[in-house]
C-alpha atoms as a PDB file:
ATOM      1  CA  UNK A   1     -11.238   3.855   0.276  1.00  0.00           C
ATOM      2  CA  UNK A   2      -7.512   4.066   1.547  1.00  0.00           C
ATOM      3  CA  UNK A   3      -6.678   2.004   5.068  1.00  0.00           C
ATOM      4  CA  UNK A   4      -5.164   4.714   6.346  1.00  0.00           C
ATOM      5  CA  UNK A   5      -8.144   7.156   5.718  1.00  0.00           C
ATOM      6  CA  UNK A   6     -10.341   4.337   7.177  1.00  0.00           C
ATOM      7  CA  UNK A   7      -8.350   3.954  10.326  1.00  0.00           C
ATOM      8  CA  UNK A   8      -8.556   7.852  11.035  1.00  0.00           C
ATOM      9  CA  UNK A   9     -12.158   7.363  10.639  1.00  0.00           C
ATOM     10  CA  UNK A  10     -12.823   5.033  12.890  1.00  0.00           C
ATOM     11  CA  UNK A  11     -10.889   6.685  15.839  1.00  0.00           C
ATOM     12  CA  UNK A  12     -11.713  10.161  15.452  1.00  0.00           C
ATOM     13  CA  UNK A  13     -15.376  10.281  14.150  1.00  0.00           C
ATOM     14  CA  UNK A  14     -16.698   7.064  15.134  1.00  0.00           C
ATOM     15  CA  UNK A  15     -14.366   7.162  18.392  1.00  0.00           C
ATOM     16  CA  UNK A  16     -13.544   3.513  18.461  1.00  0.00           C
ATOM     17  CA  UNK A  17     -10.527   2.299  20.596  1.00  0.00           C
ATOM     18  CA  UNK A  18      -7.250   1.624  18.896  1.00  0.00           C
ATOM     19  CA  UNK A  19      -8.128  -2.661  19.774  1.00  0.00           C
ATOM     20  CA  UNK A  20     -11.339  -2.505  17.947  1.00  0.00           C
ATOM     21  CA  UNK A  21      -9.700  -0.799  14.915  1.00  0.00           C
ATOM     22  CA  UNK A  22      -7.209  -3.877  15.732  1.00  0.00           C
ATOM     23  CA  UNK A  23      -9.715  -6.291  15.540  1.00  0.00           C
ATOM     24  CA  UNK A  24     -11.250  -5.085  12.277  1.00  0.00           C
ATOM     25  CA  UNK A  25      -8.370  -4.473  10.262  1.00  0.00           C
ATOM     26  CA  UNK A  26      -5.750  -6.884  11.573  1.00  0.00           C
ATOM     27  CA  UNK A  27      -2.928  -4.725  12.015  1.00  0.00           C
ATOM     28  CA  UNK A  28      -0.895  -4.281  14.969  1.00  0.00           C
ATOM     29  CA  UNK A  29      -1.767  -1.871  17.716  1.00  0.00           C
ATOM     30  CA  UNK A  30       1.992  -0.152  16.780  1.00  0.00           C
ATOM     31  CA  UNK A  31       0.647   0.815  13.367  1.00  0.00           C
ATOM     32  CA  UNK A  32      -2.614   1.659  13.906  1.00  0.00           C
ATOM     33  CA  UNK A  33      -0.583   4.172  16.637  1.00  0.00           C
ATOM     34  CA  UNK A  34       1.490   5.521  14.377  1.00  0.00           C
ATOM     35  CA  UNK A  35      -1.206   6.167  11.635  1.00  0.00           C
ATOM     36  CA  UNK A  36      -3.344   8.442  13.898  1.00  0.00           C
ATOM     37  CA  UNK A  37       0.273  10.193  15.088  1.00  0.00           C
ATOM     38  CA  UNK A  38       1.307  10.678  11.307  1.00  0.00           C
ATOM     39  CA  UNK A  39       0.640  14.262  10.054  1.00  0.00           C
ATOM     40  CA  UNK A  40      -0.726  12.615   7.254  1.00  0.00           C
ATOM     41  CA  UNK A  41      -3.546  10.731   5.716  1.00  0.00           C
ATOM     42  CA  UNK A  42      -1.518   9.208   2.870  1.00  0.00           C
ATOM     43  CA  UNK A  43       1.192   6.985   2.735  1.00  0.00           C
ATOM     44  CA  UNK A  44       4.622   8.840   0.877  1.00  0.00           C
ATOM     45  CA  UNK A  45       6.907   6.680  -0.848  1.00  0.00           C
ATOM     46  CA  UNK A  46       8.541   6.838  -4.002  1.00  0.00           C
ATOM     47  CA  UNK A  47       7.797   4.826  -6.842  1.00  0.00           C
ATOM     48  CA  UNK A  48      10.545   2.424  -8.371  1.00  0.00           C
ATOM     49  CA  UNK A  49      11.528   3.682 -11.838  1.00  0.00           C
ATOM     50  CA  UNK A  50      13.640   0.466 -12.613  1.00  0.00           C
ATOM     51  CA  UNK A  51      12.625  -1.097 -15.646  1.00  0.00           C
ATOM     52  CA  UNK A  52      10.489  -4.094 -16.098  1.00  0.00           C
ATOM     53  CA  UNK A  53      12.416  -7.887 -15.784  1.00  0.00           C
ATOM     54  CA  UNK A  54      10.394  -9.329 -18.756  1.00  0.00           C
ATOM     55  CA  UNK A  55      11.749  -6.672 -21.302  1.00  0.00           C
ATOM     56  CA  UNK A  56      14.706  -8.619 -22.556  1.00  0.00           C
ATOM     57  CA  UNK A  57      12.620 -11.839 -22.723  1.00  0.00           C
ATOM     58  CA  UNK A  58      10.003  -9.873 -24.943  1.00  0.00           C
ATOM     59  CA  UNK A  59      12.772  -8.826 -26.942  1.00  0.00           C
ATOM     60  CA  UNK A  60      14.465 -12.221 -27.416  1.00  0.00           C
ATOM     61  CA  UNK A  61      10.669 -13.509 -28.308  1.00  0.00           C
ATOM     62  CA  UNK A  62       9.501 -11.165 -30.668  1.00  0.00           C
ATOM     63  CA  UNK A  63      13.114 -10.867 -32.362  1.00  0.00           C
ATOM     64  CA  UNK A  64      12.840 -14.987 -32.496  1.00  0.00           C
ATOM     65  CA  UNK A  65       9.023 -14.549 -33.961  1.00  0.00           C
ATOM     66  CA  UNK A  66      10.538 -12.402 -36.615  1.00  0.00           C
ATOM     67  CA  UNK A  67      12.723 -14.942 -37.726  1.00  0.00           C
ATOM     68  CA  UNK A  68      10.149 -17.846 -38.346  1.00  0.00           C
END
């Protein structure tokens, strides 16, 4: 299950404080706040479309397998 989703949990159905959620999780009061104040549940961010560092090595190693 997703932290966030957890953290909403807690503090709306179970109605623990924002320092036991603290305590459980180990985040900082801060986020925790700005979880429950986010409209919400899951994070957005975009995912990196950069390609890979190891693709020239696997070239260079396959192309020097090829040889042999």
């Amino acid at each position: 299950m997703n932290l966030l989703s957890v953290v909403y949990r807690w503090h709306h159905r179970d109605a623990l404080p924002i320092s036991e959620i603290e305590r459980r999780t180990g985040l900082s009061r801060n986020t925790i706040r700005k979880y429950l104040r986010a409209d919400t549940i899951e994070p957005i961010f975009s995912a990196s479309e950069r390609p890979s560092k190891l693709v020239p090595r696997k070239q260079r190693r396959t192309g020097k397998l090829a040889l042999t």
